[in-house]
Structures are given as C-alpha cells and as structure tokens.
N, C-alpha and C. Protein backbone atom coordinates (compact mmCIF):
# COMPACT_ATOMS: atom_id res chain seq x y z
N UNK A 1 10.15 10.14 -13.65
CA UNK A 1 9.66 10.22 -12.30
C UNK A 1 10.16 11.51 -11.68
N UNK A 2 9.77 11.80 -11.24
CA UNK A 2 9.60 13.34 -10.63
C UNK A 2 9.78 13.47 -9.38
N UNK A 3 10.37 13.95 -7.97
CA UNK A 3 9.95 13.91 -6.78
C UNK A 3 9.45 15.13 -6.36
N UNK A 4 8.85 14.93 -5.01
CA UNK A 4 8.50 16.56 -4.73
C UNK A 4 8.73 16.86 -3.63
N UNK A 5 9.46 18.16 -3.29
CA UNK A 5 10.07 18.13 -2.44
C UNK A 5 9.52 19.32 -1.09
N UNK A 6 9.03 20.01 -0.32
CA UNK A 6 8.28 21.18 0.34
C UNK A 6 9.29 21.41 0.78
N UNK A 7 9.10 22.22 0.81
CA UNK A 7 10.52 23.21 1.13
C UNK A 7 9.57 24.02 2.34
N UNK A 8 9.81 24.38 3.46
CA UNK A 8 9.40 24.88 4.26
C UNK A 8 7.57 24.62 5.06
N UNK A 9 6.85 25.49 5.66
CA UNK A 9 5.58 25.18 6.42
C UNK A 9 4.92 26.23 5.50
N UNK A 10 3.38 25.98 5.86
CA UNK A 10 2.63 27.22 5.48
C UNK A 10 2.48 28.16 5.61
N UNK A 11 1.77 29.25 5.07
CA UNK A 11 2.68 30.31 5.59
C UNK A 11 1.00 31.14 5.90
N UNK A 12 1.16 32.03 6.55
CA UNK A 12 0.38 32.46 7.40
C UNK A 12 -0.85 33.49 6.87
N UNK A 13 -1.71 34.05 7.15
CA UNK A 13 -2.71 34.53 6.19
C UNK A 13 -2.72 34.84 4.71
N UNK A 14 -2.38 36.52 5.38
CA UNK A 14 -1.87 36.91 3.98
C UNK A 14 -0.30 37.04 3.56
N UNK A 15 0.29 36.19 4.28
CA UNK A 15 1.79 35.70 3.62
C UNK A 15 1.54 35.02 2.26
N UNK A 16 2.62 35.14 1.78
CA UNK A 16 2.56 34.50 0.31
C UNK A 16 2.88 32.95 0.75
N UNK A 17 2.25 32.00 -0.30
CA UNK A 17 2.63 30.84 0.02
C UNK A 17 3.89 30.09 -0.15
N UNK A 18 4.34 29.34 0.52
CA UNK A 18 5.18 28.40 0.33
C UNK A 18 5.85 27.78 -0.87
N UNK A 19 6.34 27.41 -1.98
CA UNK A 19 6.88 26.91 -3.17
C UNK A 19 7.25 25.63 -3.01
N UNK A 20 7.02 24.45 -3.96
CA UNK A 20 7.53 23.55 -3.52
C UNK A 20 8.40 23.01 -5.11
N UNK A 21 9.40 22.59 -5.00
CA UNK A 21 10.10 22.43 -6.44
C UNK A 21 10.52 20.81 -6.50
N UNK A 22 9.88 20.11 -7.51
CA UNK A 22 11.49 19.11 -7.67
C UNK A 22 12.00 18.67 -8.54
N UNK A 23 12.91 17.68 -8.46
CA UNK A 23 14.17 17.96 -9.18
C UNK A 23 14.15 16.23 -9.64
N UNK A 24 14.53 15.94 -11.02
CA UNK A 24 14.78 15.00 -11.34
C UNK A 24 15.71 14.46 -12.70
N UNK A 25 16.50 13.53 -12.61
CA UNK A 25 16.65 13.21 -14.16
C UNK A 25 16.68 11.93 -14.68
N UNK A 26 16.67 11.91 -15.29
CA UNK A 26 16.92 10.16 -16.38
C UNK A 26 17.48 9.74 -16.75
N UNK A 27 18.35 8.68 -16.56
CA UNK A 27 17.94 7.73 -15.38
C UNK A 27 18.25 8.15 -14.00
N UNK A 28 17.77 8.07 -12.94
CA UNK A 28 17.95 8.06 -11.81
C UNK A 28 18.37 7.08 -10.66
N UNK A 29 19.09 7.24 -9.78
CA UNK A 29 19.74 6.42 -8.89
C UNK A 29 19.39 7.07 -7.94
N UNK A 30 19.41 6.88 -6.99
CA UNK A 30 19.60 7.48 -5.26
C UNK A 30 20.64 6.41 -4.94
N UNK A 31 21.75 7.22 -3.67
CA UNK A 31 22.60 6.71 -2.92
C UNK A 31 22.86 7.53 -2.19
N UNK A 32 22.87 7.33 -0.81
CA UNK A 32 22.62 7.82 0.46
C UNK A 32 22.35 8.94 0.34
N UNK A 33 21.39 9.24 0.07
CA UNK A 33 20.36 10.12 -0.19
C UNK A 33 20.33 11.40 -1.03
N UNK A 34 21.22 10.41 -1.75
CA UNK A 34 22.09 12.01 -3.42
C UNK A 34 21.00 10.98 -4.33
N UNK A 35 20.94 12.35 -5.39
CA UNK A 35 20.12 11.88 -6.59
C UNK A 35 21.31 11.60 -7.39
N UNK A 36 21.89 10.49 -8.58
CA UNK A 36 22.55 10.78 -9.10
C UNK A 36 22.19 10.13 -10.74
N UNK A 37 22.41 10.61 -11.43
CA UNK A 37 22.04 10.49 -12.90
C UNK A 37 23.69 9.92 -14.05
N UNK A 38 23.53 9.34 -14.84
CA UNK A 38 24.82 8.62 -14.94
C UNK A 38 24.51 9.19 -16.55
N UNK A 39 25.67 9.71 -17.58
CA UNK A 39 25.64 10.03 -18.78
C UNK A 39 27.05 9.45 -19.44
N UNK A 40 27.20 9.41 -20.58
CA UNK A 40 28.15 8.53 -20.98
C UNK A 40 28.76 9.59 -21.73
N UNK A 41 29.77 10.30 -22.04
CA UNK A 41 30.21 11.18 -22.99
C UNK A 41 29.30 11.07 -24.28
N UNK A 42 29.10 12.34 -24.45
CA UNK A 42 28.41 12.80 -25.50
C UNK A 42 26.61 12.45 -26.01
N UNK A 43 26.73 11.69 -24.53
CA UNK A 43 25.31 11.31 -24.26
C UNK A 43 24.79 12.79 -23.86
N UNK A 44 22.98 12.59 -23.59
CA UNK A 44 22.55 13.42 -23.29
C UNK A 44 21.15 13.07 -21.95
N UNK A 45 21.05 14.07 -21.03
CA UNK A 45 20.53 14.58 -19.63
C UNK A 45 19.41 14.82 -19.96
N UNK A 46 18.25 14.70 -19.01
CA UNK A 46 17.61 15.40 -19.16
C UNK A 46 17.03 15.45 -17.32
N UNK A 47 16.92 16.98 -17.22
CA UNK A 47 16.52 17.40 -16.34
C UNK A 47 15.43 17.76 -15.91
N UNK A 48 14.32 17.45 -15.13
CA UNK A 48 13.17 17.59 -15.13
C UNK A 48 12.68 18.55 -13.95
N UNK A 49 11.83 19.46 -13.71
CA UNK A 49 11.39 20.47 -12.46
C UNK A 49 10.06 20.25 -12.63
N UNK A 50 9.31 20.60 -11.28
CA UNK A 50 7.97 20.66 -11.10
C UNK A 50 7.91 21.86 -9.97
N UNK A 51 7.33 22.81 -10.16
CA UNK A 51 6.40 23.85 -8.87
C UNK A 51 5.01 23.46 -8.77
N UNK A 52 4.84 23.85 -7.41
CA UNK A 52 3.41 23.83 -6.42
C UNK A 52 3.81 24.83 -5.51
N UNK A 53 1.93 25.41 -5.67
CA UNK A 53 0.92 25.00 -6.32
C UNK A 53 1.47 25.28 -7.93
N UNK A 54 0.82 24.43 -8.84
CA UNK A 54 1.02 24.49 -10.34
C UNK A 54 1.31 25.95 -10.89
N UNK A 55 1.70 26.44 -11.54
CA UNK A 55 1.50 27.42 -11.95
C UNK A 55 2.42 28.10 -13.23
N UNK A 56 2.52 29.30 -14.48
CA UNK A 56 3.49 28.95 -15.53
C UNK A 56 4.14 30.32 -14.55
N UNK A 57 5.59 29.67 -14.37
CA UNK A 57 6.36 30.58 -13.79
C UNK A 57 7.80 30.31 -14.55
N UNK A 58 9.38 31.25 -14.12
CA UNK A 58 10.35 30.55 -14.65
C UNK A 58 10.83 30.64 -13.77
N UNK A 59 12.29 29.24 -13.70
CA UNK A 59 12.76 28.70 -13.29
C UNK A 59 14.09 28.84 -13.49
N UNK A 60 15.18 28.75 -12.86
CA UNK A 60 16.43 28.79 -13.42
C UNK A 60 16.96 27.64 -12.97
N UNK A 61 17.75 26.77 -13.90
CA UNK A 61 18.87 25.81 -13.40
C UNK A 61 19.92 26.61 -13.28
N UNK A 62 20.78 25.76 -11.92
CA UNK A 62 22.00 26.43 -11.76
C UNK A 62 22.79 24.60 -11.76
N UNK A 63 23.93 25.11 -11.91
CA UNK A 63 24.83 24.07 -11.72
C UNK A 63 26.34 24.60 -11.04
N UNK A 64 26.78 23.59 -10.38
CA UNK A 64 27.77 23.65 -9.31
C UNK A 64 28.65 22.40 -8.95
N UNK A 65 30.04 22.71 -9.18
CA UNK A 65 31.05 21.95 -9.12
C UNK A 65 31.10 21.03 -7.65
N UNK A 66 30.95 22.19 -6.43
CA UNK A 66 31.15 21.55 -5.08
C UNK A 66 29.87 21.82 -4.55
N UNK A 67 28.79 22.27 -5.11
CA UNK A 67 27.61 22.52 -4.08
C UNK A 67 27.52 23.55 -3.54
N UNK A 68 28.33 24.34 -3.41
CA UNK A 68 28.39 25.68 -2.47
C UNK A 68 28.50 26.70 -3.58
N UNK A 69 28.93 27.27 -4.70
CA UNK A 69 29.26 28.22 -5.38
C UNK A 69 28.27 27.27 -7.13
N UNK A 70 27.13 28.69 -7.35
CA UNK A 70 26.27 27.83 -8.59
C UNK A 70 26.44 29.06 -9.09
N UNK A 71 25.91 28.50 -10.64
CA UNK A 71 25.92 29.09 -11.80
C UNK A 71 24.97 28.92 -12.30
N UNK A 72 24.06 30.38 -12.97
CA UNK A 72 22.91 30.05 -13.48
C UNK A 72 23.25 29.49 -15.21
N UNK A 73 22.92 28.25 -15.64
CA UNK A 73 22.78 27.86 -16.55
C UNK A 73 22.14 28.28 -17.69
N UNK A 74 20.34 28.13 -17.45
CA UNK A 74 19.89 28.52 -18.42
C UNK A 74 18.33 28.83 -17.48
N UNK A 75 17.32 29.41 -18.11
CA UNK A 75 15.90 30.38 -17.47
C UNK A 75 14.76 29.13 -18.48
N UNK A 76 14.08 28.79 -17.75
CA UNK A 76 13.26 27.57 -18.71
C UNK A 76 12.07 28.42 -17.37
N UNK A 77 10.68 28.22 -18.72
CA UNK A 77 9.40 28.74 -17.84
C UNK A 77 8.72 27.45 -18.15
N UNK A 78 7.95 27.32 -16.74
CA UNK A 78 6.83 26.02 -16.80
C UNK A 78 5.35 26.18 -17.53
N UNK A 79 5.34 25.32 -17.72
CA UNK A 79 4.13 24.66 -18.46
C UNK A 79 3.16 25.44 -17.20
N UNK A 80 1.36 24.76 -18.08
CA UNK A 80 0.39 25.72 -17.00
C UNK A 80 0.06 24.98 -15.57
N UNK A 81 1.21 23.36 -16.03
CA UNK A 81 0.68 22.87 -14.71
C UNK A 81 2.20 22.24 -13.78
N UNK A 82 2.77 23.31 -14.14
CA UNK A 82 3.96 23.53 -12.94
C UNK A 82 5.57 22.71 -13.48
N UNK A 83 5.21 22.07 -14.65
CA UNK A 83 6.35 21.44 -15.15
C UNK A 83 7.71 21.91 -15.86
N UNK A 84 8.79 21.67 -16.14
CA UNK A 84 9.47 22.31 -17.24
C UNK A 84 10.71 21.02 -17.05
N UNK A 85 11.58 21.07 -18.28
CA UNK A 85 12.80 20.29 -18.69
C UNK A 85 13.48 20.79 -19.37
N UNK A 86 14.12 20.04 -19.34
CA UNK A 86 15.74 20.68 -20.09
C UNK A 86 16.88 19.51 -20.23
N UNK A 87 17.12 19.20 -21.72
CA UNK A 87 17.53 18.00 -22.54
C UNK A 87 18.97 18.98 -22.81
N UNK A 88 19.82 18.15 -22.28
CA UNK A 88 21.31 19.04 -22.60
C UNK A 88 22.39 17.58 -22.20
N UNK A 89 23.53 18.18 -23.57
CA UNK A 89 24.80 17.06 -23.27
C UNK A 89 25.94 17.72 -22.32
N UNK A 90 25.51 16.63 -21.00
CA UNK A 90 26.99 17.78 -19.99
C UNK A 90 28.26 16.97 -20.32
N UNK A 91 29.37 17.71 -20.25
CA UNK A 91 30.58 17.77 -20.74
C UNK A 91 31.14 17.32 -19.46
N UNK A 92 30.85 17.78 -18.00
CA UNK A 92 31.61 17.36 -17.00
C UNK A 92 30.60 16.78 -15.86
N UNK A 93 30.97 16.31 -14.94
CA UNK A 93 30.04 15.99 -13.95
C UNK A 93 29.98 17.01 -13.13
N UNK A 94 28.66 17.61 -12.98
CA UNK A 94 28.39 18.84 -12.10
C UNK A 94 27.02 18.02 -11.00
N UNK A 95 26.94 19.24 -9.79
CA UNK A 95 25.33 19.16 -9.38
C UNK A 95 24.50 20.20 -10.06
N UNK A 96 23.08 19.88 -9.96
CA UNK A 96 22.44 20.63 -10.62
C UNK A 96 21.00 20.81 -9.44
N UNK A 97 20.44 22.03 -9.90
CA UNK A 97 19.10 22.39 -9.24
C UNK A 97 18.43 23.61 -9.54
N UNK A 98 17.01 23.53 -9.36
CA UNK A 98 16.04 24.87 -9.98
C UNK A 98 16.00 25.73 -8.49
N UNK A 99 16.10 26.90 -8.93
CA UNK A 99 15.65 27.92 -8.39
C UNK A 99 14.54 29.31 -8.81
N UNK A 100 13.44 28.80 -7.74
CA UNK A 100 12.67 29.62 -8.28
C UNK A 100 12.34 31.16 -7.68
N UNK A 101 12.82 32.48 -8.06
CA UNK A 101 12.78 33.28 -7.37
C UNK A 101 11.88 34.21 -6.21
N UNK A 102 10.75 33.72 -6.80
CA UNK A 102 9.54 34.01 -5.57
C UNK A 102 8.57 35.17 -6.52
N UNK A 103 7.70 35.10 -5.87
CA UNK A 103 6.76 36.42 -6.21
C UNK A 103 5.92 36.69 -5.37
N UNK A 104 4.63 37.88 -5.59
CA UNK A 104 3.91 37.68 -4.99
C UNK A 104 2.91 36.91 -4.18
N UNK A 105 2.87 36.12 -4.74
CA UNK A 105 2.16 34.68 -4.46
C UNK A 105 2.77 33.81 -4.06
N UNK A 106 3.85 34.02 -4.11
CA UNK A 106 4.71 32.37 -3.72
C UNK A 106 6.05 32.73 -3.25
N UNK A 107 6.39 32.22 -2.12
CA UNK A 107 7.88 32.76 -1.89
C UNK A 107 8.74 31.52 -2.66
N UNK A 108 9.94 32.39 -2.38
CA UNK A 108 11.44 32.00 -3.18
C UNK A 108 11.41 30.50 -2.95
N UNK A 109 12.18 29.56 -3.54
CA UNK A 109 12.43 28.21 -3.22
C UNK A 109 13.24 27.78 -4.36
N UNK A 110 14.23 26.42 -3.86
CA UNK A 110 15.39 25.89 -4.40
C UNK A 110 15.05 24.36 -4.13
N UNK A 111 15.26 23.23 -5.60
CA UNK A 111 15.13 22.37 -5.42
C UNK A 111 16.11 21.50 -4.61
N UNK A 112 16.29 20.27 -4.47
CA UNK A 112 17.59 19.40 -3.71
C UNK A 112 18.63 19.65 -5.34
N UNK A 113 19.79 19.00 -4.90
CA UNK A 113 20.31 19.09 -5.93
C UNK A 113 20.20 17.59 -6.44
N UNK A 114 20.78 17.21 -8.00
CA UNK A 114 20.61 16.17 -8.38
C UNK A 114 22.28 15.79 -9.11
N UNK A 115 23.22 15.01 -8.75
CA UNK A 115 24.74 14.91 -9.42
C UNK A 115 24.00 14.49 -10.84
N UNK A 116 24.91 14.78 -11.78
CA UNK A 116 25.22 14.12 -13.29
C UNK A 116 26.62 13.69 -13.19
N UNK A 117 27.02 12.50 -13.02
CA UNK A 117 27.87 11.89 -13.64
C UNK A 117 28.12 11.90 -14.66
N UNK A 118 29.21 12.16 -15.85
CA UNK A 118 29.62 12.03 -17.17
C UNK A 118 30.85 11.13 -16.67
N UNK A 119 30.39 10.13 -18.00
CA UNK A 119 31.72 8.68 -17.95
C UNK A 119 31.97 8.44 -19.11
N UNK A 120 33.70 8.06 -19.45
CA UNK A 120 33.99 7.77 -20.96
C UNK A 120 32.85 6.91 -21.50
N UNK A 121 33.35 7.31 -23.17
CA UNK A 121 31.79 6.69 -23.91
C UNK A 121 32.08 4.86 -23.69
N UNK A 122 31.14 4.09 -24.10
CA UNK A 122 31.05 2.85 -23.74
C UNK A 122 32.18 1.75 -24.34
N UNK A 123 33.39 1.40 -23.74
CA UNK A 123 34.21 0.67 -24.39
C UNK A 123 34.32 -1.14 -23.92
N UNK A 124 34.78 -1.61 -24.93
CA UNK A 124 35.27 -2.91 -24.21
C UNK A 124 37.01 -2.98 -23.57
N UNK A 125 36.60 -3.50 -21.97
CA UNK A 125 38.50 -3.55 -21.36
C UNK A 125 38.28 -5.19 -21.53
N UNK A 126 39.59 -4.95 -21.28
CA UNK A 126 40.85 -6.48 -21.55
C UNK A 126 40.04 -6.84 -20.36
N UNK A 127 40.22 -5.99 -18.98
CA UNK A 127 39.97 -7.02 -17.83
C UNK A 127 39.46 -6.43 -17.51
N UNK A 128 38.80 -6.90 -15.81
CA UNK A 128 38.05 -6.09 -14.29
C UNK A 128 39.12 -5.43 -14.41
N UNK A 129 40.10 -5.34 -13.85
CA UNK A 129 41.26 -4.05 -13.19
C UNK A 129 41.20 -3.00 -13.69
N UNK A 130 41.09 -3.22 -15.71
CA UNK A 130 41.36 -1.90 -16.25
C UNK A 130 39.71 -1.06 -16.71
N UNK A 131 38.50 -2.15 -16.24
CA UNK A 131 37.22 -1.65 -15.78
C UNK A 131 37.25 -0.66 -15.13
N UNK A 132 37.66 -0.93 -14.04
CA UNK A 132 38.25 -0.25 -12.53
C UNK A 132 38.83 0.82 -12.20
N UNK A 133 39.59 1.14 -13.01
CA UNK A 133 40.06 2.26 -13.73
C UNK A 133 38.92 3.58 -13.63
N UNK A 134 38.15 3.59 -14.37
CA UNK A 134 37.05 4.27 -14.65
C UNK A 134 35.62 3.44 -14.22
N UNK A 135 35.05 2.38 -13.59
CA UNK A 135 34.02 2.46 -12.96
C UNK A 135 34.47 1.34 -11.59
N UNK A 136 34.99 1.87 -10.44
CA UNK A 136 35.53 1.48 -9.74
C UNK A 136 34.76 0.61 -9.19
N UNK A 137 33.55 0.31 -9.08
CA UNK A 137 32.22 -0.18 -8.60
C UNK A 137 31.58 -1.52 -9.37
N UNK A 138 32.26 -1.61 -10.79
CA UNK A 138 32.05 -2.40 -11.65
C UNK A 138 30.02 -1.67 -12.70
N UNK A 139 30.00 -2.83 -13.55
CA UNK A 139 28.89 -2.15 -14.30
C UNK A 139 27.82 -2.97 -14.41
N UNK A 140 26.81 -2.39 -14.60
CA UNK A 140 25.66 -3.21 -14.50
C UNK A 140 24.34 -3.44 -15.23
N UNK A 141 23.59 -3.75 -15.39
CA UNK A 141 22.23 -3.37 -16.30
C UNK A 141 21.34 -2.21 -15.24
N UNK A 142 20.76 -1.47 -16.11
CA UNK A 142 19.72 -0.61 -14.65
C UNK A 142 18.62 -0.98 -13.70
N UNK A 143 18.52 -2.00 -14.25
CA UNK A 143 17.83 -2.41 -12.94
C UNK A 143 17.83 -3.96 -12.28
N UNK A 144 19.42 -4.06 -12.51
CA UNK A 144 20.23 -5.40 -11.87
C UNK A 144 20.34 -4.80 -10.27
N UNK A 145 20.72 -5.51 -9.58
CA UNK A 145 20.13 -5.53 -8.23
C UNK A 145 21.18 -6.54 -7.78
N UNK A 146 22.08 -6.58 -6.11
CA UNK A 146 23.26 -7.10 -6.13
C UNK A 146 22.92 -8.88 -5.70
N UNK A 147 23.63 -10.10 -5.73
CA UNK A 147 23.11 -10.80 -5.22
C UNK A 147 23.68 -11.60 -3.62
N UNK A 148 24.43 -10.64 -2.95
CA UNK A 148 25.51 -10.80 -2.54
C UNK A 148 24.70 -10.97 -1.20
N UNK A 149 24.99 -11.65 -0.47
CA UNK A 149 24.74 -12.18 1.08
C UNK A 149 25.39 -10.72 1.97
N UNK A 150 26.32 -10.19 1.92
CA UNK A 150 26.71 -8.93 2.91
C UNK A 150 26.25 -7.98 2.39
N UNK A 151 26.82 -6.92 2.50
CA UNK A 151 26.76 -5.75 2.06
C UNK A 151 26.27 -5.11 0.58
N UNK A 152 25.30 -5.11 0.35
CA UNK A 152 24.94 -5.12 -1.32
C UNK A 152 25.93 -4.08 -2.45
N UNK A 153 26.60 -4.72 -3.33
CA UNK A 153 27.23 -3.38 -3.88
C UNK A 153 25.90 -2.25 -4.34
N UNK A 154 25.89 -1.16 -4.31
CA UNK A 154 24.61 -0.23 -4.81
C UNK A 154 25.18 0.72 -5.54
N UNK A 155 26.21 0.99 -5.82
CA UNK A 155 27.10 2.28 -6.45
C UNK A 155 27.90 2.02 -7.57
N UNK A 156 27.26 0.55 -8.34
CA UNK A 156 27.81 0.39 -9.72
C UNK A 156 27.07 1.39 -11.13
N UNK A 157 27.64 1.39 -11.75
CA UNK A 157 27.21 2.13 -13.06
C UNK A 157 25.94 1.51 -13.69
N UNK A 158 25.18 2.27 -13.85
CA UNK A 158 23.92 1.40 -14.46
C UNK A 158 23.93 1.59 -16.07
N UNK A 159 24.64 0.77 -16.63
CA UNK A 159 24.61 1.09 -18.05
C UNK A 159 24.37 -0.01 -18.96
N UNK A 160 23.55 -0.54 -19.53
CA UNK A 160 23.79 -1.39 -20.34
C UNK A 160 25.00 -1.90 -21.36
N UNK A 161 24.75 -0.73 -21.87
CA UNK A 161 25.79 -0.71 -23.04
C UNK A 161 27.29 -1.04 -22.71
N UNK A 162 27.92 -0.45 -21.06
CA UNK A 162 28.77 -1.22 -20.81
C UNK A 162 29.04 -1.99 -20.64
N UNK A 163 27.90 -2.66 -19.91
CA UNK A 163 27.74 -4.15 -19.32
C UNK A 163 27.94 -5.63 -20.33
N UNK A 164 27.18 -4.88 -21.78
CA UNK A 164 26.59 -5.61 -22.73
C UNK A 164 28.33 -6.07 -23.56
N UNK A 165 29.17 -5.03 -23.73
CA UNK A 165 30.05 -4.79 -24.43
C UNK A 165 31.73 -6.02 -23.37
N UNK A 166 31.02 -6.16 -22.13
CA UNK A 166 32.18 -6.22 -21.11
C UNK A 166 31.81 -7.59 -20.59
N UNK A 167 30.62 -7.93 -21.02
CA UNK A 167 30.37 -9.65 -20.13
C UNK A 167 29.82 -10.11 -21.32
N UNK A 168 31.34 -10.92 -21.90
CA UNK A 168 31.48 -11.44 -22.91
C UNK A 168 32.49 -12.11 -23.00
N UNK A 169 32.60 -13.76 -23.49
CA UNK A 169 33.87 -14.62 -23.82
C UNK A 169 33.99 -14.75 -24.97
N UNK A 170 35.07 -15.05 -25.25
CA UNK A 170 35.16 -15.49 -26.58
C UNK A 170 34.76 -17.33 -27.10
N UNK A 171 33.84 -16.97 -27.89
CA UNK A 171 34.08 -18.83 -28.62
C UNK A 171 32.39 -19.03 -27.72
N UNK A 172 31.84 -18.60 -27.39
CA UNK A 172 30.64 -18.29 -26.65
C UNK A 172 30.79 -18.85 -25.28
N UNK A 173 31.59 -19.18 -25.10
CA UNK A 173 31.60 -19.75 -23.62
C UNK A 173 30.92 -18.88 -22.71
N UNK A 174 30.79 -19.18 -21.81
CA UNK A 174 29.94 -18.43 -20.21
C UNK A 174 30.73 -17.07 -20.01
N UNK A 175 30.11 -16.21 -20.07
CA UNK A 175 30.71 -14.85 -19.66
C UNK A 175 31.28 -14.96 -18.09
N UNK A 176 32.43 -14.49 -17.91
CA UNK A 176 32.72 -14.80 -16.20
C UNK A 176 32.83 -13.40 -15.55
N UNK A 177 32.45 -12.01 -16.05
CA UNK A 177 32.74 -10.84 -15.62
C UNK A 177 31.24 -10.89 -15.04
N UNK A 178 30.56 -11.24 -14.85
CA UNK A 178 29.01 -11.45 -13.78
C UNK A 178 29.05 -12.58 -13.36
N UNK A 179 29.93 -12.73 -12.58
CA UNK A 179 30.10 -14.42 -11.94
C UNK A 179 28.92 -14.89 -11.62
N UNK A 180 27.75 -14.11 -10.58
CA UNK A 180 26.69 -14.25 -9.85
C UNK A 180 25.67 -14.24 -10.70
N UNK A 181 25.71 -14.09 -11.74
CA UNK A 181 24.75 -13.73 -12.89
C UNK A 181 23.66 -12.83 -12.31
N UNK A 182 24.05 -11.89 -11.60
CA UNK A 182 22.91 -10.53 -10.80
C UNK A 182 22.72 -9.43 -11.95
N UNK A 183 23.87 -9.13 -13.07
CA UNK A 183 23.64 -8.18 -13.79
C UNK A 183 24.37 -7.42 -13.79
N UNK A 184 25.28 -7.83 -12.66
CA UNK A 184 26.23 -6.52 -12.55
C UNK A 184 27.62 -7.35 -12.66
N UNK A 185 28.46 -6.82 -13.75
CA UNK A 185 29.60 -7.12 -14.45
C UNK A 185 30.95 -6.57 -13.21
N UNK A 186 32.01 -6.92 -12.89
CA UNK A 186 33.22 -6.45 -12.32
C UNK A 186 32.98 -5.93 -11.26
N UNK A 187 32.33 -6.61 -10.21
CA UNK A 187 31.72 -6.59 -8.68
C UNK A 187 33.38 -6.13 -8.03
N UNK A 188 33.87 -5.65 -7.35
CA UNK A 188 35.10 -5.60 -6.07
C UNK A 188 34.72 -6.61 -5.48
C-alpha cells in the first residue's frame, strides 16, 4: 500500500508543476501519525516511493537518525509510471524518505518520513517482564486489534513469529500470555 502525499498547491502557468511523492513500507503501522515499519534483525525492508504526475525520474532515499540531519542512501529511478523500491536489511532503526530533486517540469519535493524499527531476532522469554525488556508494549499478530474496554494498547509489535514462539504452555494447556485472547501476547 502506498500513500500519497501533495506536497504543496498548483503552481501557476508556466511554473513548473508541483511533485507529489510517497512513502511506504511493509508491513506498515501508523501511530500518531508516524509511519512505522517493524523488522526483526537480519530481516529485510522494503521501501516503496511513488511520483506525480507519473513519470521515470530518480529518486534518492535518505535516512536519518533524529529527523533533522539525512543521509543520502542510495539513487533508485522510477518505473514509467512513477514507482520505485528498494528491498534492503537495516542494521539499526533509522527514519527514512525520498527526495526528489526537481526539474524542469516539476519542482523539488520530499516524501513524509517513514521509522524502521529493527528488533532482536524472534526468541522465546521465560516471562512478560523479560518480554518487556525489548518489546515494552507486549507482541502481537498483525492484524490483532486490542480488546480492552479503555484505552486500546496500539503500539505493540506486530509480529507473528514472536507472538507464535511466546503464547505457549507447556503440556498444552491454555496459553495465558494473551489472557484476552485479542492476539496480542504481554499486554502492560
């Protein structure tokens, strides 16, 4: 899924037009209004861009520790109908976003940014506490959903593989790390 984002108004006769870029990856989350993408060590990202109007132009990802100071990554040119990606294993959790430099035809434009989370690879803990440790939020399937009467938790890890590995008894008894049976393992 892709979003799209306009970056500015139209632009006036013979002004060059407007650019519109966006920014996506897989899997995707939103939380308060950050894109954030969740990778497991040594897993792998993939980053997705779109320009409008369509067109084969290039693109640069940059990535950035705090948002304010980026680094151009790598130069990826779009497809003829405005697309491009980029499949890479990140090592740390950065933000990321395309920037497209402008031309005649189209002025400059910068997508939103999108976080990558990187989290140790998928283990089984003894307990919630030492869950907690490293997914403070507890873990969940991706598209478990909270079942909680207040405040919905929304900022758990969407991972299967953790979930799968961590809501489990021994002797088959009832798993008790998803008390609510919502999907999401080691709730706070």
């Amino acid at each position: 899924m892709t979003a799209l984002f306009v970056l500015g108004t139209p632009a006036a006769h013979a002004a060059p037009a407007n650019a519109a870029i966006g920014i996506s990856t897989k899997p995707v989350i939103t939380s308060w209004g950050v894109r954030y993408a969740f990778v497991h060590s040594g897993g792998k990202a993939t980053v997705v861009g779109s320009i409008r109007p369509a067109r084969k132009v290039t693109l640069v990802l940059q990535s950035s520790r705090d948002g304010k100071s980026w680094k151009a990554l790598v130069r990826k040119a779009t497809d003829a109908k405005g697309n491009v990606s980029y499949v890479f294993a990140p090592t740390a959790s950065l933000r990321y976003r395309w920037v497209f430099a402008g031309d005649s035809a189209v002025k400059a434009a910068t997508s939103p940014q999108v976080i990558v989370r990187v989290y140790p690879k998928p283990v089984r803990y003894k307990s919630c506490a030492a869950m907690w440790k490293h997914y403070p939020n507890g873990v969940g399937l991706p598209n478990a959903k909270d079942s909680t009467r207040n405040t919905p938790n929304r900022n758990f890890l969407p991972s299967a593989a953790v979930y799968k590995l961590n809501n489990w008894a021994p002797r088959g008894n009832k798993a008790d790390r998803d008390r609510d049976d919502d999907g999401i393992a080691c709730e706070p």
